[in-house]
Protein backbone atom coordinates (compact mmCIF):
# COMPACT_ATOMS: atom_id res chain seq x y z
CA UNK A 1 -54.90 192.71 76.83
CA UNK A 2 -55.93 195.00 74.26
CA UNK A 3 -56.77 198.80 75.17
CA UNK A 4 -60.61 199.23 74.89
CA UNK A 5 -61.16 202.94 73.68
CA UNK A 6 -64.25 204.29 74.76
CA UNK A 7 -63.91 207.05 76.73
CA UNK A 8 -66.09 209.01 74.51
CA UNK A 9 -68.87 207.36 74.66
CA UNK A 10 -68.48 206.80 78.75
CA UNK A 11 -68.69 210.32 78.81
CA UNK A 12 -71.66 210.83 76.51
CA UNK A 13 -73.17 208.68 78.97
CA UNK A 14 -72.27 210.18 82.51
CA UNK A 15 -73.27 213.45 80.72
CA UNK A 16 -76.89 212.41 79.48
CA UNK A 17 -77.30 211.33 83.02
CA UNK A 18 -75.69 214.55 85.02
CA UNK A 19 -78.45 216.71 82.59
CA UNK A 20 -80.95 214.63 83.97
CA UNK A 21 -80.04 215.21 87.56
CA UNK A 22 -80.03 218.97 87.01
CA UNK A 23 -81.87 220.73 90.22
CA UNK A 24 -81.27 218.02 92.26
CA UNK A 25 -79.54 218.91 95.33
CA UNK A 26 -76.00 218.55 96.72
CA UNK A 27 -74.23 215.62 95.46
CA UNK A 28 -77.41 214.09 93.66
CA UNK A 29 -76.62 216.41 90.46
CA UNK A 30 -72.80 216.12 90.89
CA UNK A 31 -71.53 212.93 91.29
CA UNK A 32 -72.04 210.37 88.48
CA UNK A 33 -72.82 207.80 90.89
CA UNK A 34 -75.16 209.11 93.33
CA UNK A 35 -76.83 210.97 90.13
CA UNK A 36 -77.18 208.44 88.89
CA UNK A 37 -79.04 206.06 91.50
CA UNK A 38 -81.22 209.38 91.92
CA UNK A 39 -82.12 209.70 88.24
CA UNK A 40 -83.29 206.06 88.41
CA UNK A 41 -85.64 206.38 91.30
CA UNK A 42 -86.87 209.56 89.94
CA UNK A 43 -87.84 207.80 86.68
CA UNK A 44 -89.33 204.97 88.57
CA UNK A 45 -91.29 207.36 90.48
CA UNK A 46 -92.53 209.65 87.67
CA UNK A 47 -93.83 206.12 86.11
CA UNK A 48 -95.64 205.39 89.41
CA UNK A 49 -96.78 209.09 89.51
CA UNK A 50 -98.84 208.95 86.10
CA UNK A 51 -100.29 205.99 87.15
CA UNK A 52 -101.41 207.26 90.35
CA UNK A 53 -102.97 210.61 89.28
CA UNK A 54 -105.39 208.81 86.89
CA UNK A 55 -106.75 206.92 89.48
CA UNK A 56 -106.64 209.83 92.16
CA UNK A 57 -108.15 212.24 89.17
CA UNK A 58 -110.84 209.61 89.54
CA UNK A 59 -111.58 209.62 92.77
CA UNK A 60 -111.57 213.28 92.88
CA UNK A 61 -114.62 213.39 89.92
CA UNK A 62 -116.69 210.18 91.71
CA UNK A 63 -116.34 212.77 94.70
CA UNK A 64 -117.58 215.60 92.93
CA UNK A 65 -120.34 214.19 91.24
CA UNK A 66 -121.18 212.20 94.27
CA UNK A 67 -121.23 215.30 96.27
CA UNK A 68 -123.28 217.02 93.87
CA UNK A 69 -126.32 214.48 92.78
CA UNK A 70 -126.66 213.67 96.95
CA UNK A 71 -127.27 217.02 97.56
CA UNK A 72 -129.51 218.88 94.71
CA UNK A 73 -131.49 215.89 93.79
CA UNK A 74 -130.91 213.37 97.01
CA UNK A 75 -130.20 210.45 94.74
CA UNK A 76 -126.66 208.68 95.79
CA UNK A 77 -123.96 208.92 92.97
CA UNK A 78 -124.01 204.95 92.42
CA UNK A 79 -128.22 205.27 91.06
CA UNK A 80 -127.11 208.30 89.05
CA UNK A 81 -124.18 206.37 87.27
CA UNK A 82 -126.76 203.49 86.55
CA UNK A 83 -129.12 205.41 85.04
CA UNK A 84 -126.73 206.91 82.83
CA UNK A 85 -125.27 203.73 81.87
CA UNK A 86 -128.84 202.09 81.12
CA UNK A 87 -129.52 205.16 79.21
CA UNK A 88 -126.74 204.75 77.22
CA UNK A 89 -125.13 208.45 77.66
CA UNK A 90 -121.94 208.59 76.35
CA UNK A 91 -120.63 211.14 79.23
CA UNK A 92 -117.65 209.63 81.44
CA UNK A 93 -117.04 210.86 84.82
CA UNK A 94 -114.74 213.84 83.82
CA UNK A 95 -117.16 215.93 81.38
CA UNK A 96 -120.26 215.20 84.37
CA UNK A 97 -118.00 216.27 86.42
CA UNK A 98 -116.81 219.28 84.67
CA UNK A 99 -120.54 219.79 83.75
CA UNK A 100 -121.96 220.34 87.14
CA UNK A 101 -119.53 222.44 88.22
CA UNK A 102 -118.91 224.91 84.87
CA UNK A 103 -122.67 224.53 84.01
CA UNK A 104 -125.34 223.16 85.89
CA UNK A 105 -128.13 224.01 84.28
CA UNK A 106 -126.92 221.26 81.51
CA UNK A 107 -126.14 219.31 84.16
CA UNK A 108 -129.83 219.67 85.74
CA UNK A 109 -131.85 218.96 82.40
CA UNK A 110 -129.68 215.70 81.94
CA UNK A 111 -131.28 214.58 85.84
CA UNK A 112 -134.65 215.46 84.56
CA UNK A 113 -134.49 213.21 81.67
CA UNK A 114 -133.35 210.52 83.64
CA UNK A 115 -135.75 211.24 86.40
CA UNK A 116 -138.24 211.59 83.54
CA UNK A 117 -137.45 208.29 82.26
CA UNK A 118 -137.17 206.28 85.56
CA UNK A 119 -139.32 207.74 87.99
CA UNK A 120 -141.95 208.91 85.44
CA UNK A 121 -141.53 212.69 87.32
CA UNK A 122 -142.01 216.04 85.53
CA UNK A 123 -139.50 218.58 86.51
CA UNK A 124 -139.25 222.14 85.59
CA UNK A 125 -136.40 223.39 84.68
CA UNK A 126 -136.02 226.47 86.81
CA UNK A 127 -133.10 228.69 85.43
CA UNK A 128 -133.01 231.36 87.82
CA UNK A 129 -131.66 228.52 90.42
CA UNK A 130 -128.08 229.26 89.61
């Protein structure tokens, strides 16, 4: 059997993965072996974890906006959203929901024109409201 020489790069490796284990605690950052079973399941779950905080990010603005339309103009989020889409507004979810929280007087003139539009009502735009 011939010698295979690679104890070089075997150690690049266990190194690469040891640096990537740093913090973790006890054995998990310095054995090669446990380290690196950890590092795998922490890279599977940091893949998981981007994909779960779009959709809980989401959730979070459907909540907020939801919140927000039911209770200054009683009109449930799911009528809002449709008049938005059939008035083609480019706004997603995130910037209305950024809107009616940093500024809702913006946020209040873009209900009027929908209300304007599909319920044929005049509002006033009060600004001392906020």
């Amino acid at each position: 059997m011939v010698r295979i020489k690679r104890g070089n790069i075997a150690r690049k490796r266990r190194k690469k993965v040891l640096k990537l284990a740093k913090g973790f605690k006890g054995a998990h950052s310095k054995l090669f072996r446990v380290a690196n079973q950890q590092v795998m399941k922490a890279l599977k779950y940091s893949y998981v974890g981007r994909k779960q905080k779009k959709r809980v990010f989401r959730r979070l603005w459907i909540t907020r906006i939801n919140a927000i339309t039911r209770n200054r103009y009683n009109k449930p989020y799911n009528k809002f959203m449709h008049e938005i889409k059939k008035e083609n507004i480019g706004l997603n979810r995130k910037i209305l929901s950024g809107l009616a929280i940093l500024d809702p007087v913006t946020f209040d003139k873009i209900n009027c024109h929908l209300d304007s539009v599909f319920s044929s009502k005049i509002c006033d735009n009060k600004q001392d409201k906020y």
